[in-house]
C-alpha atoms as a PDB file:
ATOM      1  CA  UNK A   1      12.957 -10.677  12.107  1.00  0.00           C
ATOM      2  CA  UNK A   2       9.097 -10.922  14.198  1.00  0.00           C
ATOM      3  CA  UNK A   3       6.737 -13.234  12.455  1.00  0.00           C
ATOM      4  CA  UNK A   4       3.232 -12.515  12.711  1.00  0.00           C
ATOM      5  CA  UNK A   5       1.284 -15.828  13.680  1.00  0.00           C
ATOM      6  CA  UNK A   6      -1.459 -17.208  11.262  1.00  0.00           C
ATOM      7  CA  UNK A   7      -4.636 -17.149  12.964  1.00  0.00           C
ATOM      8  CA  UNK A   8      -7.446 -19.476  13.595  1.00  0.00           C
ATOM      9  CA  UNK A   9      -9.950 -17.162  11.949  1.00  0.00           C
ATOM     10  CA  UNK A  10      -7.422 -17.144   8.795  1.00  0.00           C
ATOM     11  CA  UNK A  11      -7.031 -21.229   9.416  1.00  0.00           C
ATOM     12  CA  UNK A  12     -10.459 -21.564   8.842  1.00  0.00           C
ATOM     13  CA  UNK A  13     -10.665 -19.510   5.601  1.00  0.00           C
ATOM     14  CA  UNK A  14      -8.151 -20.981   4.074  1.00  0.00           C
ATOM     15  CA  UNK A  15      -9.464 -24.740   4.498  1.00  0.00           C
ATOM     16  CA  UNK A  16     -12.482 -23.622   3.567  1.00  0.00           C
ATOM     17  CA  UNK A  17     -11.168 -21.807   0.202  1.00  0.00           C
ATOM     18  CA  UNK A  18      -8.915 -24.884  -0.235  1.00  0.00           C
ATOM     19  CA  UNK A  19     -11.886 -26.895  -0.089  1.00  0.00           C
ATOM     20  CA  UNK A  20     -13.848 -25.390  -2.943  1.00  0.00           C
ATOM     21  CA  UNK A  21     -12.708 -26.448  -6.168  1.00  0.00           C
ATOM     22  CA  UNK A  22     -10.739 -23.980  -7.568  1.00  0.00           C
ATOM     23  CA  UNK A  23      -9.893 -24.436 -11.711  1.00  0.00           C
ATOM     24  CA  UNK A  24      -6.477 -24.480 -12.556  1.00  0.00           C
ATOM     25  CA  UNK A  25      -5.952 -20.435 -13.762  1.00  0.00           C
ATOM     26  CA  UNK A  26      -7.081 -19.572 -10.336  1.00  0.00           C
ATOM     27  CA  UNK A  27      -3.514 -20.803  -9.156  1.00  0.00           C
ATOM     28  CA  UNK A  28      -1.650 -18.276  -7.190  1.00  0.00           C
ATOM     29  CA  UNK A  29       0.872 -16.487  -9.360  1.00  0.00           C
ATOM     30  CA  UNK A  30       3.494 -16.255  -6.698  1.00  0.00           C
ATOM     31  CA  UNK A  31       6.577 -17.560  -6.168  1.00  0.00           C
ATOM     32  CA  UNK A  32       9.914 -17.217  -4.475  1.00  0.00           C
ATOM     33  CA  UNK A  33      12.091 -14.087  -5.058  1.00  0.00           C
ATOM     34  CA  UNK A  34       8.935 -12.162  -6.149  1.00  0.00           C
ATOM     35  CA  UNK A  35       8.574  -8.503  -4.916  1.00  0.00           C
ATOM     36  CA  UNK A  36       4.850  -8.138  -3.647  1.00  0.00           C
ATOM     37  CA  UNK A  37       2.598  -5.591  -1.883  1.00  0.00           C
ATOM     38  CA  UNK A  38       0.731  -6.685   0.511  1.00  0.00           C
ATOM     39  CA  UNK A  39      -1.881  -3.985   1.568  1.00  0.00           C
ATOM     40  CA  UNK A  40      -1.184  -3.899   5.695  1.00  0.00           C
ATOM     41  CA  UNK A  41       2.351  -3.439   5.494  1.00  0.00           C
ATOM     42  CA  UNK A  42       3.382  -2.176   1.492  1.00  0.00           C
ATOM     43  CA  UNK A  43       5.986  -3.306  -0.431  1.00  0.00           C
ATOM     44  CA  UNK A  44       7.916  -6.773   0.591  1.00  0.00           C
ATOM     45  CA  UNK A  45       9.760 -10.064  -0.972  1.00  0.00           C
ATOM     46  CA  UNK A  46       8.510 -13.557  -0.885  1.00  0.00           C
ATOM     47  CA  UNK A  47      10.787 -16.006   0.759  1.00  0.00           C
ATOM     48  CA  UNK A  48       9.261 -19.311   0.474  1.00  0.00           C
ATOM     49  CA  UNK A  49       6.326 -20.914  -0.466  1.00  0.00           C
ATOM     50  CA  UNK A  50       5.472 -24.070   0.994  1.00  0.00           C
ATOM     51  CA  UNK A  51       3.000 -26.129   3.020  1.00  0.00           C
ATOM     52  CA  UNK A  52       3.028 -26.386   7.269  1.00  0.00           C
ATOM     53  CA  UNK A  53       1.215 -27.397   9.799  1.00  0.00           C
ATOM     54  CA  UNK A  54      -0.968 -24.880  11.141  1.00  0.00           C
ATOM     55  CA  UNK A  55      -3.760 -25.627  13.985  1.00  0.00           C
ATOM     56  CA  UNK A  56      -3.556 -29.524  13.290  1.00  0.00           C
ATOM     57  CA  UNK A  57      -4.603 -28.543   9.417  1.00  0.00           C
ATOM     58  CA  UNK A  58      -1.979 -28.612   6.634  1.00  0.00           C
ATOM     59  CA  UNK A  59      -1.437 -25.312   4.521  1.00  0.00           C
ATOM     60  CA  UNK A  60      -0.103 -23.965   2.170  1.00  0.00           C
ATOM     61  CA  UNK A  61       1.917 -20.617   3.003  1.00  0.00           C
ATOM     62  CA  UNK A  62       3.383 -17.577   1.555  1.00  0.00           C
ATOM     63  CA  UNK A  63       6.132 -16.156   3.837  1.00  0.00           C
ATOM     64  CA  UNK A  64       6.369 -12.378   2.523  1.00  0.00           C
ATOM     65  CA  UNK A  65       9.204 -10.251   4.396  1.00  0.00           C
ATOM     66  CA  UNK A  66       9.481  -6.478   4.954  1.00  0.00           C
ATOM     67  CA  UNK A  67      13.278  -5.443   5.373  1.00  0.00           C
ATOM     68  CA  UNK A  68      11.907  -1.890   6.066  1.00  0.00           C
ATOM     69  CA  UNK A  69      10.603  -2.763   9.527  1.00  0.00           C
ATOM     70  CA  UNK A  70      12.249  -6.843  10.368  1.00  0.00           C
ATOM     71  CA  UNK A  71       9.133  -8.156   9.982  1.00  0.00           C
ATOM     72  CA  UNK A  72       8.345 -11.387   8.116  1.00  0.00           C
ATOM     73  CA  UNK A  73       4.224 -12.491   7.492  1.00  0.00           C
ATOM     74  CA  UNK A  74       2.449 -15.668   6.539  1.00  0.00           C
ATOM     75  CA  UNK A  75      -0.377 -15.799   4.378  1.00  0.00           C
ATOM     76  CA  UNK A  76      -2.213 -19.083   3.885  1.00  0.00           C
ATOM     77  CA  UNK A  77      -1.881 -19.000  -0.222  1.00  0.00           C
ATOM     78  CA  UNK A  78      -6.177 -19.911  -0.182  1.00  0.00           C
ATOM     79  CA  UNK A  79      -6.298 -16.152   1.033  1.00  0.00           C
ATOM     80  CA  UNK A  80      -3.514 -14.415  -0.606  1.00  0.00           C
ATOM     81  CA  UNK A  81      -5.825 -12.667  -3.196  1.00  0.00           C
ATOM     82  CA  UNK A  82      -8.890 -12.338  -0.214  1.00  0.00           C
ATOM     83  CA  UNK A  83      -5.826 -10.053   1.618  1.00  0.00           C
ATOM     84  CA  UNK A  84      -5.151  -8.098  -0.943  1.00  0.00           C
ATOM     85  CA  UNK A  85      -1.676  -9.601  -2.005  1.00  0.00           C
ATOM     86  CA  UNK A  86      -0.452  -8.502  -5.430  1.00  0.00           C
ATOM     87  CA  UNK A  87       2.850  -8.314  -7.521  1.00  0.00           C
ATOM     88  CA  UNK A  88       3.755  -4.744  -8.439  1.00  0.00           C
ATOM     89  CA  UNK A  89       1.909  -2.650 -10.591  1.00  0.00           C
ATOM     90  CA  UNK A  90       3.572  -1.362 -14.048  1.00  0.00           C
ATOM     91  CA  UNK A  91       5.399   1.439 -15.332  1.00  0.00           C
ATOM     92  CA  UNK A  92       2.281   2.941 -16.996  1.00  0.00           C
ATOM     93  CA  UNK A  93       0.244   2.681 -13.419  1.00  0.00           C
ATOM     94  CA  UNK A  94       2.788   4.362 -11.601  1.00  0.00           C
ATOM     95  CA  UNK A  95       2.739   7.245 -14.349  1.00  0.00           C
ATOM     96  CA  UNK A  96      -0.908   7.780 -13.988  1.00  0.00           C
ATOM     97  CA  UNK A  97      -0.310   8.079 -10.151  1.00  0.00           C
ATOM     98  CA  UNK A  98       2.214  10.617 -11.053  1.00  0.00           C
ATOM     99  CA  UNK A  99      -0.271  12.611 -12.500  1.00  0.00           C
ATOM    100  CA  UNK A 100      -2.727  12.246  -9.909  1.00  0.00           C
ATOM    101  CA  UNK A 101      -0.118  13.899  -7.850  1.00  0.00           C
ATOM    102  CA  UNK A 102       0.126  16.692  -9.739  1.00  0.00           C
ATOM    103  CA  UNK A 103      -3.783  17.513  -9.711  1.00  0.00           C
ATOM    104  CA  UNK A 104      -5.605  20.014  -7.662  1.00  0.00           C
ATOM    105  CA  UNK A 105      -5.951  19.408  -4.403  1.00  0.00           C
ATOM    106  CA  UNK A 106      -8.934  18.481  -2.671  1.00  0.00           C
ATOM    107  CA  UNK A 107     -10.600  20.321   0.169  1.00  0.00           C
ATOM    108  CA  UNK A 108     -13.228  18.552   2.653  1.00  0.00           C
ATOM    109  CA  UNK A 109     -15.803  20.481   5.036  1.00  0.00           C
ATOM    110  CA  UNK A 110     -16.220  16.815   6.892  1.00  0.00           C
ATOM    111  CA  UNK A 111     -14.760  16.749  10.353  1.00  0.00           C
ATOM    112  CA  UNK A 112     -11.068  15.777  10.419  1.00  0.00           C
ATOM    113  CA  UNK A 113     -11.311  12.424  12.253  1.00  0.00           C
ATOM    114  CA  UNK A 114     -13.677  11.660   9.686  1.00  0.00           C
ATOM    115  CA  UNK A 115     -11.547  12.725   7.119  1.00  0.00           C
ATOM    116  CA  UNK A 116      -8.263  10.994   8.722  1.00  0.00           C
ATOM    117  CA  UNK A 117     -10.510   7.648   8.360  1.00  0.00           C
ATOM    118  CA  UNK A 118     -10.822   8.309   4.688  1.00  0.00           C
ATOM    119  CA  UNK A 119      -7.195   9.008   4.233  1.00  0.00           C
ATOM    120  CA  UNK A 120      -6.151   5.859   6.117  1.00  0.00           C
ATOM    121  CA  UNK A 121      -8.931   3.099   4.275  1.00  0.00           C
ATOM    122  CA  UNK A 122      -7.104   4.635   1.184  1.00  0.00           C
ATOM    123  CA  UNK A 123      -3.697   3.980   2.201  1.00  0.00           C
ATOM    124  CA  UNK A 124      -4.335   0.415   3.331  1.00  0.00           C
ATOM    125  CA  UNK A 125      -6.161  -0.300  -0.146  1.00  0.00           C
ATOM    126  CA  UNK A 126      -1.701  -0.253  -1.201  1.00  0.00           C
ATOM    127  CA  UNK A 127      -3.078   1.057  -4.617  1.00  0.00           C
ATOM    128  CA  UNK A 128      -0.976   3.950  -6.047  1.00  0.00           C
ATOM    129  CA  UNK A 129      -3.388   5.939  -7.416  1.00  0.00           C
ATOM    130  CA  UNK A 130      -5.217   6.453  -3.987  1.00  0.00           C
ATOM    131  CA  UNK A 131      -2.209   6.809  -1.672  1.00  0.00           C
ATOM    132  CA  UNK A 132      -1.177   9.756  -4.830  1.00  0.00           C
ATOM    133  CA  UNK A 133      -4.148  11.363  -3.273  1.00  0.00           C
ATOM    134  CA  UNK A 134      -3.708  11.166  -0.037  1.00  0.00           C
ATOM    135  CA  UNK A 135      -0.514  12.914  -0.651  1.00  0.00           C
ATOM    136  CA  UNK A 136      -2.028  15.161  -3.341  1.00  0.00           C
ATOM    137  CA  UNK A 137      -4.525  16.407  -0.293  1.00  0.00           C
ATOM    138  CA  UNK A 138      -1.972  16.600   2.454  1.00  0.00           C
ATOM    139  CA  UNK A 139       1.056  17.711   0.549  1.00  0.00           C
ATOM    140  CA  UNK A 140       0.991  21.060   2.725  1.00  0.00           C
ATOM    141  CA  UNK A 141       1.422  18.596   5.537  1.00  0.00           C
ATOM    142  CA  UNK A 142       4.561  17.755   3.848  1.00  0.00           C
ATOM    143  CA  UNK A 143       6.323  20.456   4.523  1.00  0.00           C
ATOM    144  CA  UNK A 144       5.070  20.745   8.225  1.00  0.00           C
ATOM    145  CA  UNK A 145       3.594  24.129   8.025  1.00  0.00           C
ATOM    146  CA  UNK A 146       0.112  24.868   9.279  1.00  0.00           C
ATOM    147  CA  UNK A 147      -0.489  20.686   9.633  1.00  0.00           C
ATOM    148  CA  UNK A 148      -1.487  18.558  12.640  1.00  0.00           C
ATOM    149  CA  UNK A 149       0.455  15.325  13.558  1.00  0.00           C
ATOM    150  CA  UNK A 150      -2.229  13.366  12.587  1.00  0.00           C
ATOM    151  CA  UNK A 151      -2.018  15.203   9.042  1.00  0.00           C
ATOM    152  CA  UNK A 152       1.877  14.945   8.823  1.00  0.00           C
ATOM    153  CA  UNK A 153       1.882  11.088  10.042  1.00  0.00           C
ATOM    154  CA  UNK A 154      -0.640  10.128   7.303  1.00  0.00           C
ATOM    155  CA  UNK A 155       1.022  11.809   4.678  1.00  0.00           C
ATOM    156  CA  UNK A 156       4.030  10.065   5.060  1.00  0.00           C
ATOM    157  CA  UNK A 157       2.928   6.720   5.817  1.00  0.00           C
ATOM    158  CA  UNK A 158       0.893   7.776   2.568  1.00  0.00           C
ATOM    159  CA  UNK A 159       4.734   8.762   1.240  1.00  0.00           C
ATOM    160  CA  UNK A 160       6.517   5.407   2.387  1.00  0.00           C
ATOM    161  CA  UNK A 161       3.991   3.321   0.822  1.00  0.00           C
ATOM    162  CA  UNK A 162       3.949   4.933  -2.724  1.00  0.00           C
ATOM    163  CA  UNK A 163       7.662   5.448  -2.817  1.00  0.00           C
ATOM    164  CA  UNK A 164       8.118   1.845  -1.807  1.00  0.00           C
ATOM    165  CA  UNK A 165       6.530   0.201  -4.791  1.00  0.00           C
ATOM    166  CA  UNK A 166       8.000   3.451  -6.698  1.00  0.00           C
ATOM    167  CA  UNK A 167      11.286   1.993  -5.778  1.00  0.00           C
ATOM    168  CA  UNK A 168      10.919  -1.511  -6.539  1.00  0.00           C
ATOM    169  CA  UNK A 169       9.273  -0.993  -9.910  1.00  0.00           C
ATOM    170  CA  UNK A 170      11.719   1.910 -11.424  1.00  0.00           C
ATOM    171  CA  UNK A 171      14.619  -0.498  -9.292  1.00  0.00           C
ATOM    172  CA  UNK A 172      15.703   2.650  -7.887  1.00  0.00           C
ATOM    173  CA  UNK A 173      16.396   3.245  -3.716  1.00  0.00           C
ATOM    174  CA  UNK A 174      13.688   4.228  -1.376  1.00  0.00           C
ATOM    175  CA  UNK A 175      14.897   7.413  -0.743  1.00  0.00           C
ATOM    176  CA  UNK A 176      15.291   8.583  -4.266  1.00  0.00           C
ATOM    177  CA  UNK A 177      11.723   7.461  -4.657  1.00  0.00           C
ATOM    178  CA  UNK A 178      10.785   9.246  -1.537  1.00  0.00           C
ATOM    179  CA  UNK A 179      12.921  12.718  -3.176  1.00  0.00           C
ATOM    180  CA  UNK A 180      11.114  12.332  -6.356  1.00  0.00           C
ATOM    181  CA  UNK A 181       7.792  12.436  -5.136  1.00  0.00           C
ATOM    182  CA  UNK A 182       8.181  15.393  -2.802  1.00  0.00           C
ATOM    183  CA  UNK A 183      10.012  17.091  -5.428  1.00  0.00           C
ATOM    184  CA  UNK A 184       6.724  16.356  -7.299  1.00  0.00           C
ATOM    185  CA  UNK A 185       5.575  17.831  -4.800  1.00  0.00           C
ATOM    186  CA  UNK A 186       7.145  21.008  -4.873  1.00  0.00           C
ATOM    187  CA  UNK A 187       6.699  21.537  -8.260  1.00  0.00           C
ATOM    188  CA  UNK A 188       3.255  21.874  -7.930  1.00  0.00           C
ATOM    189  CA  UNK A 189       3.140  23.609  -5.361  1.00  0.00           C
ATOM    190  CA  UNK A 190       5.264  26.488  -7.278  1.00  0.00           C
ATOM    191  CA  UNK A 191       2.095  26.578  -9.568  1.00  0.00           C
ATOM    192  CA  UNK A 192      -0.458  28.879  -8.053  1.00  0.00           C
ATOM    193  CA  UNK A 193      -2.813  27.792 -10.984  1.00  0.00           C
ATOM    194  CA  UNK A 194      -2.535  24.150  -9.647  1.00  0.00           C
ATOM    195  CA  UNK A 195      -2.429  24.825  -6.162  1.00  0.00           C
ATOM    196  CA  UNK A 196      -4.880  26.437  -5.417  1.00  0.00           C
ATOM    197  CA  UNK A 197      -8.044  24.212  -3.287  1.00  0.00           C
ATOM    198  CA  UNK A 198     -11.315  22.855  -4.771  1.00  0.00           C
ATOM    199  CA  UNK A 199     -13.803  23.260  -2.712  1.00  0.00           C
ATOM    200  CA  UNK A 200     -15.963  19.714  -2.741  1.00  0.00           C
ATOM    201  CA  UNK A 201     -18.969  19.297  -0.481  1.00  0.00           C
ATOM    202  CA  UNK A 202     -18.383  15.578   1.522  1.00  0.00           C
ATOM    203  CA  UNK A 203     -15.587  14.900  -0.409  1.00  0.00           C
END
């Protein structure tokens, strides 16, 4: 499994987090075993927790691995919350995502590269309400008709990323996740009523 290296620009954040005084429910809530989603990569386990020597400077680390794609990643715990690390939301988060996949979608007159940078600062936010509308907005690119590759590959990185936490919080497998939210999906899409685009200016 690749590791991605800790570096010196992290190094320095972290000793320089460590070195402010941080009160004692500020501690990092994570620990070994723990299913986590870290924004850059989605939905992975923590392995260890421990301190190493990094750059001459002892740290603490959290060593989060992705099965998904081999790949194992070490976050100094000073900057775990600065990253965007987080355990998995709840049951009643993931329902409200639902439904924001089963709203109208949204229409944009802004150029598409524009548009694809939107999509793509929402998917690496890892929160399930706004990858549930990237999909919501690019579910004809589901399907492949009438869609770019740039519209298909967003939607399902948008896809992996939602289903993953989907799976790990309803302890289900990925690709049942993955078939329940295109079925979602579909269901809408049989709606005419629901289907059919708002028009938003910039939006």
């Amino acid at each position: 499994m690749a590791a991605i290296p800790v570096t010196a620009a992290m190094v320095t954040s972290a000793m320089e987090a460590t070195a402010a005084k941080i009160k004692p429910k500020d501690a990092h809530p994570f620990r070994e075993g723990d299913a986590v989603v870290y924004p850059a990569h989605g939905v992975g386990r923590i392995e260890r927790v421990g301190f190493e020597k990094i750059a001459g400077h002892r740290l603490e680390l959290i060593h989060i691995s992705f099965e998904d794609n081999q790949m194992t990643v070490r976050v100094p715990v000073a900057q775990a919350r600065k990253a965007g690390l987080r355990k998995l939301v709840s049951q009643e988060t993931l329902a409200a995502a639902l439904v924001t996949l089963k709203g109208r979608p949204r229409t944009s007159r802004l150029m598409w590269a524009k548009r694809a940078q939107e999509y793509l600062a929402k998917i690496n936010t890892g929160d399930p309400g706004a990858l549930a509308e990237v999909l919501r907005d690019l579910q004809s690119a589901g399907g492949g008709a009438n869609s770019s590759i740039g519209q298909r590959n967003l939607f399902e990185l948008a896809l992996d990323r939602l289903a993953g936490e989907f799976a790990a919080v309803r302890r289900i497998t990925k690709p049942d996740a993955i078939e329940l939210l295109n079925q979602t999906l579909i269901d809408v899409r049989t709606d005419s009523s629901v289907t059919r685009p708002r028009a938003i200016a910039g939006g």
